[in-house]
Structure formats: C-alpha cells, structure tokens
PDB file of N, CA and C in Angstrom:
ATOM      1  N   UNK A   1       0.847  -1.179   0.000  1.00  0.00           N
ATOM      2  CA  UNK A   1       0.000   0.000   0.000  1.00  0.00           C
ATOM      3  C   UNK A   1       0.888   1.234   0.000  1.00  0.00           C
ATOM      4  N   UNK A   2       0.605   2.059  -0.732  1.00  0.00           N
ATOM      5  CA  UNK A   2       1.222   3.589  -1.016  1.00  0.00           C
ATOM      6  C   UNK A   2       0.998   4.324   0.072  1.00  0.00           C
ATOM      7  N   UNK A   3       0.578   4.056   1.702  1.00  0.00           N
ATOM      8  CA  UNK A   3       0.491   5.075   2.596  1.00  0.00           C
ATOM      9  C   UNK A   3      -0.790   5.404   2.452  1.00  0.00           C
ATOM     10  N   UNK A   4      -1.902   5.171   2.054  1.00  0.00           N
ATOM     11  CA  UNK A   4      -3.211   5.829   2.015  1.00  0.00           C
ATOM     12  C   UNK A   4      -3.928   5.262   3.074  1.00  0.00           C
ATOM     13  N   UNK A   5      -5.143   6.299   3.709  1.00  0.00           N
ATOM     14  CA  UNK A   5      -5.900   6.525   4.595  1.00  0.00           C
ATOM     15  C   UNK A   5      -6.858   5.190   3.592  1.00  0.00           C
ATOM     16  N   UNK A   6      -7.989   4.681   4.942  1.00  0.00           N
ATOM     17  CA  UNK A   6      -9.017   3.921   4.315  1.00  0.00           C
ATOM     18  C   UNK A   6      -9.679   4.177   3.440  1.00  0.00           C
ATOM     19  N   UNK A   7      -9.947   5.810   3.552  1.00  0.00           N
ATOM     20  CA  UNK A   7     -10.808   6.648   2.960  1.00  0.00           C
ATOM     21  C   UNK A   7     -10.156   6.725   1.288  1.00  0.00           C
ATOM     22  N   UNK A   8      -9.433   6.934   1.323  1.00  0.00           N
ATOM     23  CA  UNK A   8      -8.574   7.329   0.232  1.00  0.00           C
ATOM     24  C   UNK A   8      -8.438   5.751  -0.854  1.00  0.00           C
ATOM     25  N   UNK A   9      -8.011   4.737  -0.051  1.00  0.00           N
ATOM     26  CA  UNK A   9      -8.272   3.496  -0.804  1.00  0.00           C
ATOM     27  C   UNK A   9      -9.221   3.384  -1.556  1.00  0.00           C
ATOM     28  N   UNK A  10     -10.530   3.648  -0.140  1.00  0.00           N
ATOM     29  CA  UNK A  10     -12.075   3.481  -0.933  1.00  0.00           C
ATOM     30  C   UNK A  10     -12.104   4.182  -2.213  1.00  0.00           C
ATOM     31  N   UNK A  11     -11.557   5.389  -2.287  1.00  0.00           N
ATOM     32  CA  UNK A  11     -11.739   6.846  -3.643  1.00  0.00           C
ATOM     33  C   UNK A  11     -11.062   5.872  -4.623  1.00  0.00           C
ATOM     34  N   UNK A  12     -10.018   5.342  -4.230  1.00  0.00           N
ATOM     35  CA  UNK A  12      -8.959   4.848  -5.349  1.00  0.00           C
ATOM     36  C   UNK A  12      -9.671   3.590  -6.165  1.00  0.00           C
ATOM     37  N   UNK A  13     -10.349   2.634  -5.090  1.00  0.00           N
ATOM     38  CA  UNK A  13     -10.790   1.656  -6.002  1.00  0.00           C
ATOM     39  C   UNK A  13     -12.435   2.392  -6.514  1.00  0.00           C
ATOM     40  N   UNK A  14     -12.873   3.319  -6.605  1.00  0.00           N
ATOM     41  CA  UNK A  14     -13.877   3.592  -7.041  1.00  0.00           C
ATOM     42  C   UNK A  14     -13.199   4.401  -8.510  1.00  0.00           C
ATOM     43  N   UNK A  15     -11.990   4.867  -8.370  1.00  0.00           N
ATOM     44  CA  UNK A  15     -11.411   5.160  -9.560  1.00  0.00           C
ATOM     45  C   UNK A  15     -10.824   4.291 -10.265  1.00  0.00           C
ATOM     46  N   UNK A  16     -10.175   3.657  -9.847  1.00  0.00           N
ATOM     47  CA  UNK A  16     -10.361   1.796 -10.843  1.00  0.00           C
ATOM     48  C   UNK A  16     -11.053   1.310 -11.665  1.00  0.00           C
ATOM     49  N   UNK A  17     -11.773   1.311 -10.804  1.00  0.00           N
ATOM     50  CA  UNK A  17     -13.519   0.437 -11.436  1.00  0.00           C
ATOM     51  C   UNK A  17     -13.890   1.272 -12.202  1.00  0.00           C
ATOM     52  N   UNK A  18     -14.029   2.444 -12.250  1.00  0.00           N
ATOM     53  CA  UNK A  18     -15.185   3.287 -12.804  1.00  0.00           C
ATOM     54  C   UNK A  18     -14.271   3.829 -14.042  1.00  0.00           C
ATOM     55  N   UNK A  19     -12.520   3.695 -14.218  1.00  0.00           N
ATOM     56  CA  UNK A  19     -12.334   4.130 -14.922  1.00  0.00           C
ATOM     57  C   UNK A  19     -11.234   3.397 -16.069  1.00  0.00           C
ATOM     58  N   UNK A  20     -11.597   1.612 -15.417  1.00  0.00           N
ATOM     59  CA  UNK A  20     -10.712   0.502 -15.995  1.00  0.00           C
ATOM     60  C   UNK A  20      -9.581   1.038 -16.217  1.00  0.00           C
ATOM     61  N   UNK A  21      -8.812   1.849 -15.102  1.00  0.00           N
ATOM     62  CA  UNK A  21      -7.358   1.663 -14.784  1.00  0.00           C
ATOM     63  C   UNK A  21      -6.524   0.638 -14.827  1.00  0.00           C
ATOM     64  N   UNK A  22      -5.334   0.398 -15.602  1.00  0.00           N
ATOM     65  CA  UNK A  22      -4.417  -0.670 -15.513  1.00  0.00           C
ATOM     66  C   UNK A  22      -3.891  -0.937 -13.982  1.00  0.00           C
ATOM     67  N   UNK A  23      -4.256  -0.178 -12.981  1.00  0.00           N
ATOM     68  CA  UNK A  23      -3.142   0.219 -12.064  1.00  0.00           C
ATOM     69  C   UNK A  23      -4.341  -0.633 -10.622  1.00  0.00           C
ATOM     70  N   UNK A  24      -3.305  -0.972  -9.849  1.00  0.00           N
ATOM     71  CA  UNK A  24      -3.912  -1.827  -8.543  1.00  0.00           C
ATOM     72  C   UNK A  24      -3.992  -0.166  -7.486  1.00  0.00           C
ATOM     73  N   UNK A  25      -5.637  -0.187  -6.981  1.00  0.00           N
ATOM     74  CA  UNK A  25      -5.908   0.992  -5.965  1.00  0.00           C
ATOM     75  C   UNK A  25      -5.351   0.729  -5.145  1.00  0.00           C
ATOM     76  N   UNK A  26      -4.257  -0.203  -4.516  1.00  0.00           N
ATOM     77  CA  UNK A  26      -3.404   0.160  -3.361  1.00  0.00           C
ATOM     78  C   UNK A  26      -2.034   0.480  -3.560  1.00  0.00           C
ATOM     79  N   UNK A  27      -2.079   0.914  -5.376  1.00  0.00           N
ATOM     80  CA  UNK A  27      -0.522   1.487  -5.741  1.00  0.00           C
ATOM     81  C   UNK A  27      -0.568   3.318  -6.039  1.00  0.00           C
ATOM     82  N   UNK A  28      -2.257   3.181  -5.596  1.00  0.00           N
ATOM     83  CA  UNK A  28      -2.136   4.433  -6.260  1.00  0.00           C
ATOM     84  C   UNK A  28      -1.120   5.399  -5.203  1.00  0.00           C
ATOM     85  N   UNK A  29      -0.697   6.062  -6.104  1.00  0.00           N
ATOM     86  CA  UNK A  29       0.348   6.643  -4.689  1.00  0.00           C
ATOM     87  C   UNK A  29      -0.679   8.388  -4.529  1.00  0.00           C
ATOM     88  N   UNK A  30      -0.926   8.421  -3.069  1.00  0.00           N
ATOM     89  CA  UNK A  30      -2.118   9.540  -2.713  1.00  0.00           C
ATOM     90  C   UNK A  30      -1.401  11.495  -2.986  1.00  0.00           C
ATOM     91  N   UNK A  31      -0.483  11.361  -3.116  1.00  0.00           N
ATOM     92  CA  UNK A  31      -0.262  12.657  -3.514  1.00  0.00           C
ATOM     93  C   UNK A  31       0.741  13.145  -5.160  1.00  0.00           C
ATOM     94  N   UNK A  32       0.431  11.616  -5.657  1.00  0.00           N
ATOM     95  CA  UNK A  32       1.029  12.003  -6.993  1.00  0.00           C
ATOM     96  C   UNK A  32      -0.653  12.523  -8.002  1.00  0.00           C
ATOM     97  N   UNK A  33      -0.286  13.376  -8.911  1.00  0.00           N
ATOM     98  CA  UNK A  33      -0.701  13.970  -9.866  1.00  0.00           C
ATOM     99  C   UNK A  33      -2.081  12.625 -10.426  1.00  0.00           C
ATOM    100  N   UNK A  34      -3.029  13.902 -10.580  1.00  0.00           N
ATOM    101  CA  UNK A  34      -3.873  12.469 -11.213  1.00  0.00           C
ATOM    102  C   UNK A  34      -3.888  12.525 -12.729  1.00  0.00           C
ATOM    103  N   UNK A  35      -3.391  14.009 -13.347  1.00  0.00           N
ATOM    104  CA  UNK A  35      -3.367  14.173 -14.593  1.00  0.00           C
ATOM    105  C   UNK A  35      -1.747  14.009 -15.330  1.00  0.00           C
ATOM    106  N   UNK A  36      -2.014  14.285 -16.493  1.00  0.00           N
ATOM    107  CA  UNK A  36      -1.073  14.316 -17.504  1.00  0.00           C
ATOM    108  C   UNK A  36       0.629  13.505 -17.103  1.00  0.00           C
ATOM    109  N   UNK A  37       1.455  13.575 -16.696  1.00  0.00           N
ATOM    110  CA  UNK A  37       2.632  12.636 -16.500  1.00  0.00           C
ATOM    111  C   UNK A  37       2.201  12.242 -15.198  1.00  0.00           C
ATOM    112  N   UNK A  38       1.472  12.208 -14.513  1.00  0.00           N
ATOM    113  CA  UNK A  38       0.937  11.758 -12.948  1.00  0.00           C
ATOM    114  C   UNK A  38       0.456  10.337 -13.361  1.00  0.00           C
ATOM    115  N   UNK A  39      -0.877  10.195 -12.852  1.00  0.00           N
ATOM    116  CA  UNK A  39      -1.679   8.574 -13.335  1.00  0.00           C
ATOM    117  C   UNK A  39      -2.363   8.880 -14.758  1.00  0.00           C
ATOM    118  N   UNK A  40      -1.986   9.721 -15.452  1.00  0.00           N
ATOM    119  CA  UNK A  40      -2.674  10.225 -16.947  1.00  0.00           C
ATOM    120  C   UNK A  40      -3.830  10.052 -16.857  1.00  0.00           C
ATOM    121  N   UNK A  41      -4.675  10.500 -16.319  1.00  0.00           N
ATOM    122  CA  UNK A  41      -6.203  11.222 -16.507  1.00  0.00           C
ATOM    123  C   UNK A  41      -6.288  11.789 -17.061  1.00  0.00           C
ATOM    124  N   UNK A  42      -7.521  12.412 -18.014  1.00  0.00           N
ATOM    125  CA  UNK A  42      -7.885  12.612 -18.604  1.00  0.00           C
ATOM    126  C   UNK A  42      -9.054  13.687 -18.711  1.00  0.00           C
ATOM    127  N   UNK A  43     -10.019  14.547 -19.242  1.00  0.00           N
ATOM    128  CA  UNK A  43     -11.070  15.480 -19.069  1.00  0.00           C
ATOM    129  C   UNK A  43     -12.057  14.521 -18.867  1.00  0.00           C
ATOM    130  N   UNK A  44     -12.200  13.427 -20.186  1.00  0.00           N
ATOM    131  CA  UNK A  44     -13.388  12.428 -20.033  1.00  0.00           C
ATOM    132  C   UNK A  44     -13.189  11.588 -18.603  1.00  0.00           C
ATOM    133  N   UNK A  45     -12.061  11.368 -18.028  1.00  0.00           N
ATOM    134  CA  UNK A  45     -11.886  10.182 -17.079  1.00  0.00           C
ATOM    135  C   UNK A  45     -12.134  11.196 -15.711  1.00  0.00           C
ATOM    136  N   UNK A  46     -11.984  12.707 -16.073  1.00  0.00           N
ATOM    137  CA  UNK A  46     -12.390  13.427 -14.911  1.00  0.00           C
ATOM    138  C   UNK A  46     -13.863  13.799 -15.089  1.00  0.00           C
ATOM    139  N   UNK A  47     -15.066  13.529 -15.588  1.00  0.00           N
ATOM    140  CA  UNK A  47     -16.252  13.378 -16.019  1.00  0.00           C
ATOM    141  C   UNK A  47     -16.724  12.637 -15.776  1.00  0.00           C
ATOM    142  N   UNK A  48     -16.288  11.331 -15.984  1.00  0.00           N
ATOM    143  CA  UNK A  48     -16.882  10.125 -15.242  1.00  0.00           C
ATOM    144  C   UNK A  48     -16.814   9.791 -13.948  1.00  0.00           C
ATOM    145  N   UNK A  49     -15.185  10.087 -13.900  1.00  0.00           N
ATOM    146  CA  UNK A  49     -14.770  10.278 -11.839  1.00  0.00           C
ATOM    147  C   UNK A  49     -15.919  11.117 -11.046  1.00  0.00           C
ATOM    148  N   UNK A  50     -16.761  11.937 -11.769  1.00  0.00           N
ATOM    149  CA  UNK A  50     -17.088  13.225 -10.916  1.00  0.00           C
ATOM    150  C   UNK A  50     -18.472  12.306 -10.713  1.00  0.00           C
ATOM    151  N   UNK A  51     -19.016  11.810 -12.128  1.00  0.00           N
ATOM    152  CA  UNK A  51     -20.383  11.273 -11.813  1.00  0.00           C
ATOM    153  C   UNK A  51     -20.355   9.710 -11.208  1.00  0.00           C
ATOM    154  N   UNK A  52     -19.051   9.402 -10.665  1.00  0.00           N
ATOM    155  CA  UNK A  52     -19.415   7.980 -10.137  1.00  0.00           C
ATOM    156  C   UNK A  52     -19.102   8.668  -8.566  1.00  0.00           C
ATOM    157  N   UNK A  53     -18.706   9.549  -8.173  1.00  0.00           N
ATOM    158  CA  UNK A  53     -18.472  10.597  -6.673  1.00  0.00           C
ATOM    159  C   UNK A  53     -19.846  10.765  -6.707  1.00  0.00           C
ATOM    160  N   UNK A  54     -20.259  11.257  -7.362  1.00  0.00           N
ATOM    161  CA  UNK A  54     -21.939  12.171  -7.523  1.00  0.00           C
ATOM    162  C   UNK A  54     -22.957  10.974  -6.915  1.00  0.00           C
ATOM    163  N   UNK A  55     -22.980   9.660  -7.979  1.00  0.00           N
ATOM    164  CA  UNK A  55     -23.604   8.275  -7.779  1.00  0.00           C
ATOM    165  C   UNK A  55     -23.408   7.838  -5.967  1.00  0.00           C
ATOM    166  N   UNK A  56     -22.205   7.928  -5.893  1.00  0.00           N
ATOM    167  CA  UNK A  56     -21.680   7.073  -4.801  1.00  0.00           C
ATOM    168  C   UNK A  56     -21.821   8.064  -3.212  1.00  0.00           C
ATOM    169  N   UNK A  57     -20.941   9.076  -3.339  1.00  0.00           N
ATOM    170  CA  UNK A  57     -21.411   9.682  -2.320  1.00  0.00           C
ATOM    171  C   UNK A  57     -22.462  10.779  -2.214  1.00  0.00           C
ATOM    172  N   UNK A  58     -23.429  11.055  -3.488  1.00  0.00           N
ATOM    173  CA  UNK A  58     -24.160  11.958  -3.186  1.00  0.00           C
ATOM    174  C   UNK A  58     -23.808  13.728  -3.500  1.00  0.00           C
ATOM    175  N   UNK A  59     -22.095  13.803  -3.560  1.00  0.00           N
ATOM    176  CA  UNK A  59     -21.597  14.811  -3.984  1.00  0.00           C
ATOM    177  C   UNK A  59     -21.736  15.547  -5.406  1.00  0.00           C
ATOM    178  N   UNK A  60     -22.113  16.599  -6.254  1.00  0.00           N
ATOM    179  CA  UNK A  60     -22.008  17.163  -7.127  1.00  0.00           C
ATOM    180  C   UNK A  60     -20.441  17.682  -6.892  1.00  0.00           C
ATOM    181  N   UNK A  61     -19.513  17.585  -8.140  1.00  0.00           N
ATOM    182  CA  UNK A  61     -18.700  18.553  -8.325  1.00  0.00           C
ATOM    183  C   UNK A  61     -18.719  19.342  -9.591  1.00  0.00           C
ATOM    184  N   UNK A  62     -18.789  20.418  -9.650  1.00  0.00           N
ATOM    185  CA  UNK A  62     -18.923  21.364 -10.387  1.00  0.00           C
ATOM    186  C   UNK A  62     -18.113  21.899 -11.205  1.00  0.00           C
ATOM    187  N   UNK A  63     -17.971  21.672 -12.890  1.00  0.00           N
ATOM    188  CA  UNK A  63     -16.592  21.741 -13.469  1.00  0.00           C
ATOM    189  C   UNK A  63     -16.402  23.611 -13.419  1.00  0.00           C
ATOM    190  N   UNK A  64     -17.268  24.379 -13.276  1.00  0.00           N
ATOM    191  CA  UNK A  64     -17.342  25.409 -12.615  1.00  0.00           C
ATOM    192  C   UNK A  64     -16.657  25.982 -11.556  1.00  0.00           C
ATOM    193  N   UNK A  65     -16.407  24.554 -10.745  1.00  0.00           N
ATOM    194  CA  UNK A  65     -15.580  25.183  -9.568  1.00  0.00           C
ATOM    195  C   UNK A  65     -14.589  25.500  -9.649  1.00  0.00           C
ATOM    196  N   UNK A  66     -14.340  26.789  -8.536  1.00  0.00           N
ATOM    197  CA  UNK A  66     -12.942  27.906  -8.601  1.00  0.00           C
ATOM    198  C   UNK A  66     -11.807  26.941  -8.343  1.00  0.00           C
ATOM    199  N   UNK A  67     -11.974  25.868  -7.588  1.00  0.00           N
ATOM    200  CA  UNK A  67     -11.010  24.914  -7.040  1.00  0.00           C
ATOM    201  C   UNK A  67     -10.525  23.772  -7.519  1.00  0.00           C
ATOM    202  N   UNK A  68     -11.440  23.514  -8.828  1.00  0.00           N
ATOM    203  CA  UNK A  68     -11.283  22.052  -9.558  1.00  0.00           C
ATOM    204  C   UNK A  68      -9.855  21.814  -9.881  1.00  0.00           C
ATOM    205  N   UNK A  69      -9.353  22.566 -10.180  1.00  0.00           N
ATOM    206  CA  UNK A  69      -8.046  22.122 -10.948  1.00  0.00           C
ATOM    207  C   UNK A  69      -7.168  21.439  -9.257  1.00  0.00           C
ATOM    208  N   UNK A  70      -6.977  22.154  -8.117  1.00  0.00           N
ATOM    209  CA  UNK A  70      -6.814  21.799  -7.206  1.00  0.00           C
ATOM    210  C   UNK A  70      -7.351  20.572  -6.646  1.00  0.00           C
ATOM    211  N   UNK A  71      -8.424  20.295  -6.346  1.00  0.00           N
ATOM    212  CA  UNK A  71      -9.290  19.485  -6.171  1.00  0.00           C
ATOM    213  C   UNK A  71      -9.336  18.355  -6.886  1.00  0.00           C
ATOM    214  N   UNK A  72      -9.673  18.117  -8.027  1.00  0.00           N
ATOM    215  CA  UNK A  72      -8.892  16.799  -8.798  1.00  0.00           C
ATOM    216  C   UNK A  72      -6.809  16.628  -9.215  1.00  0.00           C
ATOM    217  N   UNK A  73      -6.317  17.088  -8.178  1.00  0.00           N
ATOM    218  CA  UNK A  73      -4.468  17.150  -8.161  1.00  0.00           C
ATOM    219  C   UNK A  73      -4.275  16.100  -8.154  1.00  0.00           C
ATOM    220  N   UNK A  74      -4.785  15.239  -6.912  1.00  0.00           N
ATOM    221  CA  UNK A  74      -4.137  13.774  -6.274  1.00  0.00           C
ATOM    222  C   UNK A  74      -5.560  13.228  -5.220  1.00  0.00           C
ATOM    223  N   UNK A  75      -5.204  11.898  -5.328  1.00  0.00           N
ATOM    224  CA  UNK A  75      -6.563  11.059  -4.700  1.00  0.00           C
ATOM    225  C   UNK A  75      -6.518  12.116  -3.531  1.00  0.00           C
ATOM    226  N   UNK A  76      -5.651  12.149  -2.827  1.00  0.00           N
ATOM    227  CA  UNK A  76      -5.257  13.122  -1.290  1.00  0.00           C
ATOM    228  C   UNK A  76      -6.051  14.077  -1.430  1.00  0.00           C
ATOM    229  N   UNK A  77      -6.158  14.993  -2.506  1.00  0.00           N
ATOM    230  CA  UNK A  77      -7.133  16.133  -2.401  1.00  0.00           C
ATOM    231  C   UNK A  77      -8.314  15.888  -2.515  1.00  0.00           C
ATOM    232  N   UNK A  78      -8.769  14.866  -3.441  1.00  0.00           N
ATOM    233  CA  UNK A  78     -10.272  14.209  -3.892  1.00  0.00           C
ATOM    234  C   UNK A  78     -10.527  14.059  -3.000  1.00  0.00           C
ATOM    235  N   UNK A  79     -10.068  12.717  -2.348  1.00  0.00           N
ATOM    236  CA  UNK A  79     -10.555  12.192  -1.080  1.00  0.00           C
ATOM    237  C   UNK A  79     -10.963  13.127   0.662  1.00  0.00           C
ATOM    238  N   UNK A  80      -9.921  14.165   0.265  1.00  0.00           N
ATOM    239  CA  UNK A  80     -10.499  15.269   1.438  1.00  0.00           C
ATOM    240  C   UNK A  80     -11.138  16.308   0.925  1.00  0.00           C
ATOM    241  N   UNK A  81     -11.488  16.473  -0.277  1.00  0.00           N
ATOM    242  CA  UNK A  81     -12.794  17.021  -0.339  1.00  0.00           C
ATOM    243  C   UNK A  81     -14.385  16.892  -0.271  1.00  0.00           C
ATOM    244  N   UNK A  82     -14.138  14.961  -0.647  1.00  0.00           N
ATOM    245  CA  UNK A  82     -14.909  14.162  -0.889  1.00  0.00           C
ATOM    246  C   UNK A  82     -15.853  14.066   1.007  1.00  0.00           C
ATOM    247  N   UNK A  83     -14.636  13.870   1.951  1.00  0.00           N
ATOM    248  CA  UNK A  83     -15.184  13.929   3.005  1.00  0.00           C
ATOM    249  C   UNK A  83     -15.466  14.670   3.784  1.00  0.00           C
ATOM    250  N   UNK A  84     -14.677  16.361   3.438  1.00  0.00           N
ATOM    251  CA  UNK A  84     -15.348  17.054   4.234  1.00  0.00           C
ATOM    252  C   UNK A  84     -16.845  17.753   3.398  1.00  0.00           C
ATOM    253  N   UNK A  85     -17.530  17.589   2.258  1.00  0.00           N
ATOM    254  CA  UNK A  85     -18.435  17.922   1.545  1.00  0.00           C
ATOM    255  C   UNK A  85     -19.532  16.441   1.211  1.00  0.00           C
ATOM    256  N   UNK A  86     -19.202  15.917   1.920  1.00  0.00           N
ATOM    257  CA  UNK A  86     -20.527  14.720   1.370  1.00  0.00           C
ATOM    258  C   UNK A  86     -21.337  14.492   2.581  1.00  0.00           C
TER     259      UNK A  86
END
C-alpha cells in the first residue's frame, strides 16, 4: 500500500472500477498527480470520476468550480474534499 488513509483506498478503487485503470488501488500513490505525467487522466476520465463521486457519495462537483483544478491534483485532495463535503 502507497500510505493511504481507508478513505482514500475506498476513492482509489472507485477510480479503478469506474475508470478501468491498468493500475492496482493500493498502488495508487495519494499525492502524486492524477493528470497528464501523474496517473494520466484525462477530461473524459475526470467526467466520469465526478459522476461515479456524484452516484456514490451523493456529492455534485462542479466543473465550474474555482477549485477544480486543485481538487482533482491527487486522490489526497479528492478524497479530502470528498469527506469534508458529502
């Protein structure tokens, strides 16, 4: 395991699944990059991430938001936004 909180696992294998990642959710490493030379995400793979968050915990994220680019950085940020807003 890469050091991640339970919480953060949970985010990781919901980004797995939802986004048929090659990569095992207990490698994800929690403060590397989720885009471009990071785990290469994507706009579409951040679209689907948002509506399986939305599905799962009830959260809207808003590609609107002032914070998104922050906010989707690393599971670490997802995941503590995820819990202090759901």
């Amino acid at each position: 395991m890469a050091g991640l909180t339970a919480f953060e696992l949970e985010v990781a294998y919901l980004m797995v699944e939802n986004l048929n990642l090659s990569v095992s959710p207990e490698d994800v490493e929690p403060n590397k990059p989720l885009f471009e030379n990071g785990l290469g995400l994507d706009s579409i793979d951040a679209l689907e991430l948002s509506l399986a968050i939305s599905q799962r915990y009830g959260l809207e994220i808003r590609s609107d938001d002032k914070n998104i680019k922050q906010l989707f950085f690393s599971l670490r940020n997802l995941s503590k936004y995820i819990q202090e807003n759901k």
